[in-house]
Protein backbone atom coordinates (compact mmCIF):
# COMPACT_ATOMS: atom_id res chain seq x y z
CA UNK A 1 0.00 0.00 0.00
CA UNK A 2 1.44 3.41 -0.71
CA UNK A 3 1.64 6.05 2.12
CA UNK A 4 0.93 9.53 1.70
CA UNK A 5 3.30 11.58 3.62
CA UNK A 6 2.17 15.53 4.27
CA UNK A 7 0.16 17.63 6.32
CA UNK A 8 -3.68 17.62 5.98
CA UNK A 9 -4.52 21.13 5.15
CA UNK A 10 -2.04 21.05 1.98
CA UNK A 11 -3.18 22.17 -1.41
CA UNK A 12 -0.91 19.00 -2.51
CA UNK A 13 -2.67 16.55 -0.33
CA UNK A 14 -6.08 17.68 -1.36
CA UNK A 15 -5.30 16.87 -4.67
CA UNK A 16 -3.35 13.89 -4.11
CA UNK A 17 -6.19 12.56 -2.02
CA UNK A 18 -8.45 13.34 -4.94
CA UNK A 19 -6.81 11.50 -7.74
CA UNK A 20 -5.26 8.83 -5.87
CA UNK A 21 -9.49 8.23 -4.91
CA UNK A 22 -10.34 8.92 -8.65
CA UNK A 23 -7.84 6.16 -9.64
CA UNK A 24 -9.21 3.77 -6.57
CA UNK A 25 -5.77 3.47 -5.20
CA UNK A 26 -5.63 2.36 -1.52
CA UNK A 27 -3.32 4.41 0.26
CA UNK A 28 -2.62 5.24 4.01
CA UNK A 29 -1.69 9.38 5.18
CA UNK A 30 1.10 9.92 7.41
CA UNK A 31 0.24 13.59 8.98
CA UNK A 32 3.83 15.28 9.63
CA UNK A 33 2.23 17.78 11.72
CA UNK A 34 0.89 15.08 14.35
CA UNK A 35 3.48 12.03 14.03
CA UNK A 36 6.02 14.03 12.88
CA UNK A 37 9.09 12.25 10.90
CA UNK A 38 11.38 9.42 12.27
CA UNK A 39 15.57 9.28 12.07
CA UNK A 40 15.62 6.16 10.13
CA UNK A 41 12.81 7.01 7.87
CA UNK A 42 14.50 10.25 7.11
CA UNK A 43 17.94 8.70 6.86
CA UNK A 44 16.43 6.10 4.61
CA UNK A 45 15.24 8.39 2.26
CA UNK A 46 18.63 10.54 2.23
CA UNK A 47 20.62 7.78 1.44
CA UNK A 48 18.86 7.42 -2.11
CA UNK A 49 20.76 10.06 -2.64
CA UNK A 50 24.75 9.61 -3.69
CA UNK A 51 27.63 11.17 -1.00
CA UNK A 52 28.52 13.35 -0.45
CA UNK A 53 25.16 15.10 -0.87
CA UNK A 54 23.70 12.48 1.32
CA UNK A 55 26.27 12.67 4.52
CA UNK A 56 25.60 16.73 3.83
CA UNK A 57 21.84 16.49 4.35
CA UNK A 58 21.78 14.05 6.83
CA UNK A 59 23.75 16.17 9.32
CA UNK A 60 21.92 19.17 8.47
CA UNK A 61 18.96 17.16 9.92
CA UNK A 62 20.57 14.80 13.05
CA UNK A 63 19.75 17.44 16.27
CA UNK A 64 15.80 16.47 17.45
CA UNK A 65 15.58 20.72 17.25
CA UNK A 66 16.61 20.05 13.50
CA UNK A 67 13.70 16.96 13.07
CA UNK A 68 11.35 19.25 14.96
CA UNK A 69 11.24 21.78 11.64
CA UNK A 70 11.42 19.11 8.94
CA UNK A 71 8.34 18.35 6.30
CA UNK A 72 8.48 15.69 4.19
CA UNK A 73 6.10 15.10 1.08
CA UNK A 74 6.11 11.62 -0.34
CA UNK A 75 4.92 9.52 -2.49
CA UNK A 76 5.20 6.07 -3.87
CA UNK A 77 6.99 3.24 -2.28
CA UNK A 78 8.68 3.59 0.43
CA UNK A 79 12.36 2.88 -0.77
CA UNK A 80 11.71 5.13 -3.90
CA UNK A 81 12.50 1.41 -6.43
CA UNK A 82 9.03 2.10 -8.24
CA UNK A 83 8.91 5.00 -10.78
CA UNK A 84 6.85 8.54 -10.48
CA UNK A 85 7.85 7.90 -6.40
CA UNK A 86 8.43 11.00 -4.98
CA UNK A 87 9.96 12.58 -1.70
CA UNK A 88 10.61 16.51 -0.73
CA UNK A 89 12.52 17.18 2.71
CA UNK A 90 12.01 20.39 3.87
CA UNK A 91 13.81 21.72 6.78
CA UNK A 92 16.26 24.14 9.00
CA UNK A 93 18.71 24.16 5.96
């Protein structure tokens, strides 16, 4: 099942929501602003992404401080292998 990382009040999400429902795909919503974002998720995601980019973004992001003002959009599968997937970090840097 694909998960639909955002925020709930998101022009994005709204019409995510709506053509993901158009096309009848299940999906799941992961709401940033009340479960926030994990370490390993967000290091998981950051690693798709070759060094040293990766090791410069990831320590941008380590300090809980840092985690507290990072937004991530996302979606597709969860380790990015299937095409259109899509993930935007947005944070203190």
């Amino acid at each position: 099942m694909t998960t639909l990382y955002g925020i709930k009040n998101c022009d994005t999400m709204k019409k995510a929501w709506t053509w993901l429902d158009s096309k009848k795909v299940a999906y799941q919503f992961h709401d940033y602003k009340k479960a926030g974002i994990d370490k390993p998720t967000l290091e998981g995601w950051v690693k798709n992404v070759a060094d040293p980019v990766s090791s410069t973004l990831l320590a941008s992001y380590q300090s809980d401080a840092a985690l507290a003002q990072t937004y991530v959009a996302f979606a597709g599968s969860a380790d990015l292998s299937t095409q259109g997937s899509y993930v935007r970090i947005d944070g203190p840097r």
